[in-house]
N, C-alpha and C. Protein backbone atom coordinates (compact mmCIF):
# COMPACT_ATOMS: atom_id res chain seq x y z
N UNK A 1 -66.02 19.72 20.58
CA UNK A 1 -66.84 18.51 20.65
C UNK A 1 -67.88 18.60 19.55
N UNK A 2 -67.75 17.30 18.68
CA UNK A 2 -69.41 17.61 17.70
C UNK A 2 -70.08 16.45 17.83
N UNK A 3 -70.95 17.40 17.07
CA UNK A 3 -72.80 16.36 17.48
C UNK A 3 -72.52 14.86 17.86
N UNK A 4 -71.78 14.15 17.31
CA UNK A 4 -71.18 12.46 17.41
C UNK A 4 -71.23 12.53 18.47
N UNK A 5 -70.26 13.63 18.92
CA UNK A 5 -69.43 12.91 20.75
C UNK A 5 -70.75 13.40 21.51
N UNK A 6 -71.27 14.41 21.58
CA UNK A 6 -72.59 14.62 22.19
C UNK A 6 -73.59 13.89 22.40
N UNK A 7 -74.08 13.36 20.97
CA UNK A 7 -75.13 11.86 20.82
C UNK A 7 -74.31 10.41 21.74
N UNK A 8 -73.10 10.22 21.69
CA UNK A 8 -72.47 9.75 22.46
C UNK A 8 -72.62 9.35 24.19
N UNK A 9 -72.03 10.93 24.43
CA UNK A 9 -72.12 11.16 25.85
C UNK A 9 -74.26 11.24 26.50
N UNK A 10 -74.60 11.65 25.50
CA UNK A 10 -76.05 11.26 25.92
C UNK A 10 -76.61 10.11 25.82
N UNK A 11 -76.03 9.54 24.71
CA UNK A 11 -76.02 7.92 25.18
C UNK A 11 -75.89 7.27 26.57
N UNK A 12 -74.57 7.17 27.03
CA UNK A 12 -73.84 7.10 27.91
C UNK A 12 -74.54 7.58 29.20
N UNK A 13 -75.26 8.75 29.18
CA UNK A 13 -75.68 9.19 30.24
C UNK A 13 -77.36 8.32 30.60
N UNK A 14 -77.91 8.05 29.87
CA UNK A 14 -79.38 7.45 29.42
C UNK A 14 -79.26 5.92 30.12
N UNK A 15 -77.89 5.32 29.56
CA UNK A 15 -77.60 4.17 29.63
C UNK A 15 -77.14 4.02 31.21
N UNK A 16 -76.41 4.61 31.85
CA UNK A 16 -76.10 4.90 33.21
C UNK A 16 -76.89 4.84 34.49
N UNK A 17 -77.86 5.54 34.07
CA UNK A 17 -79.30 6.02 34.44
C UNK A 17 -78.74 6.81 35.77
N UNK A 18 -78.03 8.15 35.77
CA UNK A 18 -77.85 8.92 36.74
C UNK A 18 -78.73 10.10 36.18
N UNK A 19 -78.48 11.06 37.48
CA UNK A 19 -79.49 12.19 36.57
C UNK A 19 -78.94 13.15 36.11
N UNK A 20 -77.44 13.88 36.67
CA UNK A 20 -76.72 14.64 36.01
C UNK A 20 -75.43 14.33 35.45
N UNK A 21 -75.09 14.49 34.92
CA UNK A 21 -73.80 14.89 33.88
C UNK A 21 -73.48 16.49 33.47
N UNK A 22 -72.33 16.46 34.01
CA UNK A 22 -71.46 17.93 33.73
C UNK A 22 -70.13 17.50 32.75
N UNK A 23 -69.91 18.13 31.76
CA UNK A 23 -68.59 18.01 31.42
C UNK A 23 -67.75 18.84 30.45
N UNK A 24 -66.94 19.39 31.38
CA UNK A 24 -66.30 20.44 31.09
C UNK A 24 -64.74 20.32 30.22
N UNK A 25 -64.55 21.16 29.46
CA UNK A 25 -63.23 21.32 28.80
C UNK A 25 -62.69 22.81 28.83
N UNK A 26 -61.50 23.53 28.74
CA UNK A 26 -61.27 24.47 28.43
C UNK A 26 -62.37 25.45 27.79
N UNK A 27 -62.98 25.07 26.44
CA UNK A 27 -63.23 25.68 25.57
C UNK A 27 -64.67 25.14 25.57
N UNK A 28 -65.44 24.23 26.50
CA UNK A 28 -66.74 23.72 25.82
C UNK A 28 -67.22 23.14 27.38
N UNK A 29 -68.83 23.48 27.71
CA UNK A 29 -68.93 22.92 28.97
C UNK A 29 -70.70 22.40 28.49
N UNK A 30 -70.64 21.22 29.14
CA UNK A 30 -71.92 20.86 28.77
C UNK A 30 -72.60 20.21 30.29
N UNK A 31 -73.78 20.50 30.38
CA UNK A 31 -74.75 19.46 31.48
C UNK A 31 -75.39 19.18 31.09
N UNK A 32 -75.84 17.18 31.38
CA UNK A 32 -77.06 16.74 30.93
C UNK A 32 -77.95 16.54 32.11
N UNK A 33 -79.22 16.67 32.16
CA UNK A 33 -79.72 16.29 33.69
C UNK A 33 -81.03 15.78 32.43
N UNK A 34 -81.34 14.30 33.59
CA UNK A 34 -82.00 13.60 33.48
C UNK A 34 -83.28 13.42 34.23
N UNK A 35 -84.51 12.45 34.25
CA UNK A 35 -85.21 12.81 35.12
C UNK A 35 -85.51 11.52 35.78
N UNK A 36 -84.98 11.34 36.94
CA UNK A 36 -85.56 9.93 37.88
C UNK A 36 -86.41 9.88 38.97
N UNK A 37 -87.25 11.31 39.26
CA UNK A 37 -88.12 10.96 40.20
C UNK A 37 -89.59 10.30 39.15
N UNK A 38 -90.54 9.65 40.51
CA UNK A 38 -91.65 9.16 39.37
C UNK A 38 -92.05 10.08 38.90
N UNK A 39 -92.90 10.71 39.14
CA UNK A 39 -94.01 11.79 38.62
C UNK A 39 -93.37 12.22 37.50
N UNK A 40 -92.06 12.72 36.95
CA UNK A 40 -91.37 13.00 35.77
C UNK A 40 -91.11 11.95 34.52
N UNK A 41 -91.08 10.73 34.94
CA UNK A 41 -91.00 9.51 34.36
C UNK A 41 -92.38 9.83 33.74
N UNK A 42 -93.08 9.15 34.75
CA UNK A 42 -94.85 9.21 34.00
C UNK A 42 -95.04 9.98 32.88
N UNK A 43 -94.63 11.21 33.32
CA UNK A 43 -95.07 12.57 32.67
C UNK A 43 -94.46 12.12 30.82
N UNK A 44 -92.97 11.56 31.02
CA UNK A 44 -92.19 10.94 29.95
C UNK A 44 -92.98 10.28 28.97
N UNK A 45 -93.74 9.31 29.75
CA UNK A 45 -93.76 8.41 29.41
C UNK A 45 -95.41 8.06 28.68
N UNK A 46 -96.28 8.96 28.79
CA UNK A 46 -97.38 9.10 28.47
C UNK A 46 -97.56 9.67 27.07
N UNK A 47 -96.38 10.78 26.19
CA UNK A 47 -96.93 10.85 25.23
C UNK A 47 -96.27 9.71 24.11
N UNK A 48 -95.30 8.90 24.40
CA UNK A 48 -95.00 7.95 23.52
C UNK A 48 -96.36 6.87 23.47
N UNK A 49 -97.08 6.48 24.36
CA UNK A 49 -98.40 5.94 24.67
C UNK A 49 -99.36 6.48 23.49
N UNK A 50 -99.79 7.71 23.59
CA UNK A 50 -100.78 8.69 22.83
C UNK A 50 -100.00 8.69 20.94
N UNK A 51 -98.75 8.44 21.53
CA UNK A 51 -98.27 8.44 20.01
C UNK A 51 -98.19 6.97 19.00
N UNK A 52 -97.83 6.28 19.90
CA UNK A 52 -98.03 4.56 19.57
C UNK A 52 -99.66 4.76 18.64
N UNK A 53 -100.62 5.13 19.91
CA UNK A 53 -102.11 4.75 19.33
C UNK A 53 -101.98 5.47 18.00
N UNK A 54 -101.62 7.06 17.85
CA UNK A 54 -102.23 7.05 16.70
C UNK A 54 -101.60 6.59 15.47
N UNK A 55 -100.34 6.13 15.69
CA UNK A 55 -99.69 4.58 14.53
C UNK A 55 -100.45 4.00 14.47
N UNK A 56 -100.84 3.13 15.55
CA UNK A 56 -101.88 1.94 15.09
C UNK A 56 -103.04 2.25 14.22
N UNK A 57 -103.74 3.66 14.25
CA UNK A 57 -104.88 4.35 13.17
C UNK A 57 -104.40 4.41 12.15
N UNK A 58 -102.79 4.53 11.72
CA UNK A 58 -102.41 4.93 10.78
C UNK A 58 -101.83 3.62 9.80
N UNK A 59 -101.62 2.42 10.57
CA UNK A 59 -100.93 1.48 9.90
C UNK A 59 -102.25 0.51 9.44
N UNK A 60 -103.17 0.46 9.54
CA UNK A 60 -104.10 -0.41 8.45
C UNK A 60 -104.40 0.09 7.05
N UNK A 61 -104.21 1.60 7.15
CA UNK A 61 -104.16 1.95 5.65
C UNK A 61 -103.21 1.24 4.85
N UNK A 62 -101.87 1.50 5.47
CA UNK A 62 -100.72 0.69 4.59
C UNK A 62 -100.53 -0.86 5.02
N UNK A 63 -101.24 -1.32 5.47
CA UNK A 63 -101.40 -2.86 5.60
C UNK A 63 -102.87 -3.40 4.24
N UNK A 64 -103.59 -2.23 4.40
CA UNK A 64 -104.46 -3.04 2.99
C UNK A 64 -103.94 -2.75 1.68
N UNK A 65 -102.58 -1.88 1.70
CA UNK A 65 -102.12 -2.04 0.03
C UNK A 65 -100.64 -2.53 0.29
N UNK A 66 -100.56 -3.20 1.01
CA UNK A 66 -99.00 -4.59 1.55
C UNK A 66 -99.13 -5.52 0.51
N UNK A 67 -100.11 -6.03 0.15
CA UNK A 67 -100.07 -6.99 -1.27
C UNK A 67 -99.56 -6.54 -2.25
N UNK A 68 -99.58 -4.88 -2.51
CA UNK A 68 -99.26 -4.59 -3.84
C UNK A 68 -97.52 -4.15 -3.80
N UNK A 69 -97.29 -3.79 -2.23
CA UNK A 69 -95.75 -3.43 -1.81
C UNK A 69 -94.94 -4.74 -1.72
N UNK A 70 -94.86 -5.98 -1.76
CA UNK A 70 -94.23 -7.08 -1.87
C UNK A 70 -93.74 -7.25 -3.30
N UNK A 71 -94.69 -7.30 -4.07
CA UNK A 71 -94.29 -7.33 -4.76
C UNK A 71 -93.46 -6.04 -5.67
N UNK A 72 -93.22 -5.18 -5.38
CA UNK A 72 -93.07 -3.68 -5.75
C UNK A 72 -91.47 -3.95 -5.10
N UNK A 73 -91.34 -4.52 -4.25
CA UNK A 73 -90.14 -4.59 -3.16
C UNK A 73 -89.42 -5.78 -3.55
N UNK A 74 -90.17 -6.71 -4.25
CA UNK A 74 -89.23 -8.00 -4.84
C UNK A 74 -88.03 -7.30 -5.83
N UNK A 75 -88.88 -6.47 -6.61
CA UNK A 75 -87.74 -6.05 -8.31
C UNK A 75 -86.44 -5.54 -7.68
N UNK A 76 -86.87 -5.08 -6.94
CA UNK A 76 -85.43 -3.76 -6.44
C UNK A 76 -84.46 -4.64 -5.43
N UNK A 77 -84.76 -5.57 -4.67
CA UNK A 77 -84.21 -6.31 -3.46
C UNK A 77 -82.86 -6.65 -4.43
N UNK A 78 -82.78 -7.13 -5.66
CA UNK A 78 -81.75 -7.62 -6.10
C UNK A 78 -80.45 -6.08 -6.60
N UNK A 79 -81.31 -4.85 -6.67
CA UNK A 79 -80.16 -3.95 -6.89
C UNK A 79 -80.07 -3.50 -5.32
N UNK A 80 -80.91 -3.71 -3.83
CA UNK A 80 -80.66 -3.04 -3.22
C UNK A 80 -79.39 -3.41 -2.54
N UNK A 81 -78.46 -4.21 -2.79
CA UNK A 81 -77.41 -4.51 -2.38
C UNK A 81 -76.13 -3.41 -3.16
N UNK A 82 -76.32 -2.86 -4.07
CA UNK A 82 -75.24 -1.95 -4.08
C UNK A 82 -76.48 -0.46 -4.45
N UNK A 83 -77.39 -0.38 -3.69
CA UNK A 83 -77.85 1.16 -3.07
C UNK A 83 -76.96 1.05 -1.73
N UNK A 84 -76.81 2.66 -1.30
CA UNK A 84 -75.96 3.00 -0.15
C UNK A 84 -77.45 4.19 0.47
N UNK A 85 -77.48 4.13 2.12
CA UNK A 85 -78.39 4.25 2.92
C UNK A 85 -77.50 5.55 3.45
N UNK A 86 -78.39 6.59 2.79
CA UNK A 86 -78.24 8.32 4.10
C UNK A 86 -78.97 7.91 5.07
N UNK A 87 -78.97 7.95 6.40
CA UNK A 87 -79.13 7.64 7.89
C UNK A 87 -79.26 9.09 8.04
N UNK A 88 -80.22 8.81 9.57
CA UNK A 88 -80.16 9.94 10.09
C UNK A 88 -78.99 10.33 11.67
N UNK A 89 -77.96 10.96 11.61
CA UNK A 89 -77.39 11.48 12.80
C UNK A 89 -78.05 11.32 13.83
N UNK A 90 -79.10 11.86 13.78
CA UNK A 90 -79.78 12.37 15.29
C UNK A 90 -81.11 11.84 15.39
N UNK A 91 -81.81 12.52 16.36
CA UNK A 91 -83.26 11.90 16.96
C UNK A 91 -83.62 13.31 16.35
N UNK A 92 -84.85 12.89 15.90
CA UNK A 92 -85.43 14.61 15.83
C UNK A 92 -86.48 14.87 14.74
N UNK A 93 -87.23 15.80 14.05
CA UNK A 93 -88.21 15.92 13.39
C UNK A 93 -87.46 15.88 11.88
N UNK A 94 -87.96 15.25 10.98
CA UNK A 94 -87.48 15.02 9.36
C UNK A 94 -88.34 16.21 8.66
N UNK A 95 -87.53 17.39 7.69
CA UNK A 95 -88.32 17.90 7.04
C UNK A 95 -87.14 17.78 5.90
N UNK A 96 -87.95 17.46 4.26
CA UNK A 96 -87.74 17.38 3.25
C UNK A 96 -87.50 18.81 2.85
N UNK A 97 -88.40 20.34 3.71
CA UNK A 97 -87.97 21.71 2.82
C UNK A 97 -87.18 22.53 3.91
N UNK A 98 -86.63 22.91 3.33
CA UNK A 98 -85.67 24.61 4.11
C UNK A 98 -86.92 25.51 5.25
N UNK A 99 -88.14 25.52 4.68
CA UNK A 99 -89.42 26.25 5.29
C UNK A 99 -90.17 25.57 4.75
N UNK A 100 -91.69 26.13 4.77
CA UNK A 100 -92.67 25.67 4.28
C UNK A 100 -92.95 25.96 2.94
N UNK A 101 -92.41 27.48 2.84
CA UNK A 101 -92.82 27.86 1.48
C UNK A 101 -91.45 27.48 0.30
N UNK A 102 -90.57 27.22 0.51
CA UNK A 102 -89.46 26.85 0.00
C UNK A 102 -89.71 25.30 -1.01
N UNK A 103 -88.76 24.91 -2.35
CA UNK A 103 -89.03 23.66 -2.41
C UNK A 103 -88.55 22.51 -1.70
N UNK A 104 -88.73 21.36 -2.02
CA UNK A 104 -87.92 20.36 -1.28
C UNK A 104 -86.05 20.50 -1.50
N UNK A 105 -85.41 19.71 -0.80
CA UNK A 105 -83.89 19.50 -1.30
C UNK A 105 -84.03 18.62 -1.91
N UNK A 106 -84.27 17.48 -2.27
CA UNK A 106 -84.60 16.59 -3.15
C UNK A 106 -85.61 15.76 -3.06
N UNK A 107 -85.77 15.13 -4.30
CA UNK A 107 -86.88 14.35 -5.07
C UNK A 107 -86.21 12.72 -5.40
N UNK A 108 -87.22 12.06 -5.52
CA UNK A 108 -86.78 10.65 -5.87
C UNK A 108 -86.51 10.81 -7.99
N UNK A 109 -85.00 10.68 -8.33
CA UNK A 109 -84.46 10.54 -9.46
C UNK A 109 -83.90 11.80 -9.19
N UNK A 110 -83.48 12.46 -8.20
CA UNK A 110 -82.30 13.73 -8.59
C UNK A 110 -80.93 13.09 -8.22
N UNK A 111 -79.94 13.90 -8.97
CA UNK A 111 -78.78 13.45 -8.60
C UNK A 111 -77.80 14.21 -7.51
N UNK A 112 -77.28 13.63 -6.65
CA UNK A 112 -76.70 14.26 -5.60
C UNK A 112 -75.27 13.99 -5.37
N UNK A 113 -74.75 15.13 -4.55
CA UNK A 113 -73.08 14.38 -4.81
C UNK A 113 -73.01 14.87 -2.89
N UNK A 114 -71.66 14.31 -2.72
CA UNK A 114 -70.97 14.58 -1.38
C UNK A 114 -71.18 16.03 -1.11
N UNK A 115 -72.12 16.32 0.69
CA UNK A 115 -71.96 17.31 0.97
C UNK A 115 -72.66 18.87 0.41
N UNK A 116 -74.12 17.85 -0.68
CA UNK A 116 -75.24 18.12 -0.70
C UNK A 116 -76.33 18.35 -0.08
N UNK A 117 -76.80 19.02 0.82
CA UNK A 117 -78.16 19.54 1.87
C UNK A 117 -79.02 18.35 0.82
N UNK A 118 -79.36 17.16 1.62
CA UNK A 118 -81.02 16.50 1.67
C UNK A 118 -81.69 16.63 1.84
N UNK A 119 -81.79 17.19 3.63
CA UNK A 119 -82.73 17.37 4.00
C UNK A 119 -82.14 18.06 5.41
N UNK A 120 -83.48 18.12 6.30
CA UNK A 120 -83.16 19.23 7.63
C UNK A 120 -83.66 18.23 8.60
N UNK A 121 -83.31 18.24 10.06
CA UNK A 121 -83.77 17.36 10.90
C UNK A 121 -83.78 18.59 11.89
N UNK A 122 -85.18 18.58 12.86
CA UNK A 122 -84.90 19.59 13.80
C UNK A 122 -84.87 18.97 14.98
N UNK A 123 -84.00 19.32 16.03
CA UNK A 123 -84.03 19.09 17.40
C UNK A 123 -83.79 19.99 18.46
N UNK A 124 -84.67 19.55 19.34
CA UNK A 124 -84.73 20.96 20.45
C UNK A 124 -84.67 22.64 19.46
N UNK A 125 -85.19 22.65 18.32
CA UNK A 125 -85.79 23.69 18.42
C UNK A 125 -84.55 24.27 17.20
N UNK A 126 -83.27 23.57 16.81
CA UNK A 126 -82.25 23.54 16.03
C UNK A 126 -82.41 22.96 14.57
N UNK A 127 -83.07 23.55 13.68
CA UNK A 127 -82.73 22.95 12.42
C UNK A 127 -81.41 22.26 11.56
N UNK A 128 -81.10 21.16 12.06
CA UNK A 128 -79.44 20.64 11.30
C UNK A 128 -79.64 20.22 9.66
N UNK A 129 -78.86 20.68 9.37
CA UNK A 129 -78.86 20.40 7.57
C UNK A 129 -77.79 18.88 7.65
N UNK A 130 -78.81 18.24 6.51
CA UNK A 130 -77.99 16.96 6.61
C UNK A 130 -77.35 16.66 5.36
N UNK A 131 -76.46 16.57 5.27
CA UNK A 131 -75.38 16.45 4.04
C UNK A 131 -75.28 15.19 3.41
N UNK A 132 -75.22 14.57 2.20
CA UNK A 132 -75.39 13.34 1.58
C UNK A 132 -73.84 13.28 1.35
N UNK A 133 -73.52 11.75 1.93
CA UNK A 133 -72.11 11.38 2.31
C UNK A 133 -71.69 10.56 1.04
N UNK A 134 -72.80 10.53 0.17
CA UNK A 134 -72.20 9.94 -1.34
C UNK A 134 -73.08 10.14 -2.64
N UNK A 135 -72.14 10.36 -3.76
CA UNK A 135 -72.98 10.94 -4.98
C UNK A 135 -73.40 9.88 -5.72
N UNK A 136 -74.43 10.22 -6.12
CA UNK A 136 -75.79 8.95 -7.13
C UNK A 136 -76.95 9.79 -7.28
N UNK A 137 -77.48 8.41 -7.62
CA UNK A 137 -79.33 8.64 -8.08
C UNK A 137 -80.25 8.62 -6.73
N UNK A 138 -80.93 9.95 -6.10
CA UNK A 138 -82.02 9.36 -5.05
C UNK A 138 -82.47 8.06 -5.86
N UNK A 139 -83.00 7.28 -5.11
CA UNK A 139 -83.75 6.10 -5.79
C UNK A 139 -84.93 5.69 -4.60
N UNK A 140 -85.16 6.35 -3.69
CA UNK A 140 -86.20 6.31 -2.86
C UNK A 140 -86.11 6.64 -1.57
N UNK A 141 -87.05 7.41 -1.03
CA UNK A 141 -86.74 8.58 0.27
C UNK A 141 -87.96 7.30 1.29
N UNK A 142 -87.38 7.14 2.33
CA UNK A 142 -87.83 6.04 3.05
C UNK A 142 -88.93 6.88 4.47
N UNK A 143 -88.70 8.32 4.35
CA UNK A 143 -89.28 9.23 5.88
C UNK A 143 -90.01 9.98 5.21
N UNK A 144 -91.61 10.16 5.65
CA UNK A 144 -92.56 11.15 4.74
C UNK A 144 -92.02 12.24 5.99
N UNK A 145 -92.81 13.68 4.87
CA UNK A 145 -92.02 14.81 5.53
C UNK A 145 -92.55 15.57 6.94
N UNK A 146 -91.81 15.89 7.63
CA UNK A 146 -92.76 16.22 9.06
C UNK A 146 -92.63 15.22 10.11
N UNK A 147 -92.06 13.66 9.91
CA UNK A 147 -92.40 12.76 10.92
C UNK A 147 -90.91 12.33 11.45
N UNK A 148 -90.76 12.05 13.09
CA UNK A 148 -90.01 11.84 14.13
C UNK A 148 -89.19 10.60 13.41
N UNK A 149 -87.90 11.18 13.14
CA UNK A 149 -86.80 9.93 12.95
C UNK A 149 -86.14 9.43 14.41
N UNK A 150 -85.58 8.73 14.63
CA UNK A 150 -84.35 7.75 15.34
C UNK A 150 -82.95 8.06 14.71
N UNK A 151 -82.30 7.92 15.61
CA UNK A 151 -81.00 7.94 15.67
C UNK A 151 -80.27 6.85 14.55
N UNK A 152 -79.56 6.87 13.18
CA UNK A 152 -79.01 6.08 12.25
C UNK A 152 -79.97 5.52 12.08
N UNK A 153 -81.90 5.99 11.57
CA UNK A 153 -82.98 5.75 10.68
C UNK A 153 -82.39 6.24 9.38
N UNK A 154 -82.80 5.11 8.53
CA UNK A 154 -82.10 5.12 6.96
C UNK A 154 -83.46 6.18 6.16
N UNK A 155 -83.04 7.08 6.09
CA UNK A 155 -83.91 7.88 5.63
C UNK A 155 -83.56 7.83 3.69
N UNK A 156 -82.61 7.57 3.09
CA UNK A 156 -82.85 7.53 1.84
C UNK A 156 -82.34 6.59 1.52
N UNK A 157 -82.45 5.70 0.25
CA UNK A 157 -81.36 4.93 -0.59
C UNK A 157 -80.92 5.59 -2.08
N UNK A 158 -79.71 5.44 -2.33
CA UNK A 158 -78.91 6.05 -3.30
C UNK A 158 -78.13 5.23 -4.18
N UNK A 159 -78.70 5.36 -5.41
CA UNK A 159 -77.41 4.56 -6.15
C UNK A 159 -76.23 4.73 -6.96
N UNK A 160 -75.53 4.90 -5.64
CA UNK A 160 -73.88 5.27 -6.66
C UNK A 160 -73.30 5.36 -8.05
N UNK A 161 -74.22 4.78 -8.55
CA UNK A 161 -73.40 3.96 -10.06
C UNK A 161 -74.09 5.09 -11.34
């Protein structure tokens, strides 16, 4: 079973809203347990709250230089139709380096081909190396480094050509 069918079946299980899932194969056994009493919910549900607010501290900085990003975002809108979007697989923390003391995997203007390390996403405590599914020009990294992606968040654009 890989990460796909996993992100999958945890889908599936989220969406359901039961609290366990077992599922076993010969060779691979997995349980998901979920949490539906209140007091665990709450508990859930309080630091997305604490995390919202400190977005909102953080998004008037980049709302008083939005005048100068419109227009910055007009030039490119007409090539961004043949840039191609690295996504992220999974839910999980975005880091641009291998460690801290290490350099980045890439920079905006390096060139990358299929099956190139981008970047690292950590989850539950698992650093996954994420592989660039097509060769071009970075042409702009869309996730500063350190901060919580989503599941198929377009973390770079690339231009093939």
């Amino acid at each position: 079973m890989d990460i796909k069918d996993i992100q999958n079946l945890i889908k599936f299980v989220s969406k359901a809203e039961v609290s366990e899932v077992k599922y076993k194969t010969k060779d691979f056994e997995i349980t998901i347990k979920t949490p539906l009493g209140g007091n665990e919910v709450t508990y859930m549900q309080q630091p997305p709250v604490y995390h919202t607010g400190a977005q909102q501290i953080s998004a008037p900085q980049p709302q008083a230089a939005a005048p100068a990003t419109p227009n910055a975002a007009e030039e490119p809108v007409a090539d961004e139709s043949k840039l191609v979007t690295i996504k992220s697989p999974m839910i999980g923390t975005f880091y641009r380096k291998p460690s801290p003391d290490k350099d980045v995997f890439v920079n905006v203007g390096d060139e990358v081909s299929v099956g190139k390390v981008v970047c690292v996403i950590e989850a539950m405590k698992l650093f996954n190396q994420i592989e660039s599914e097509v060769s071009g020009k970075i042409v702009k990294i869309l996730v500063d480094d350190t901060t919580p992606v989503e599941y198929d968040q377009p973390l770079f654009l690339v231009d093939p050509s």
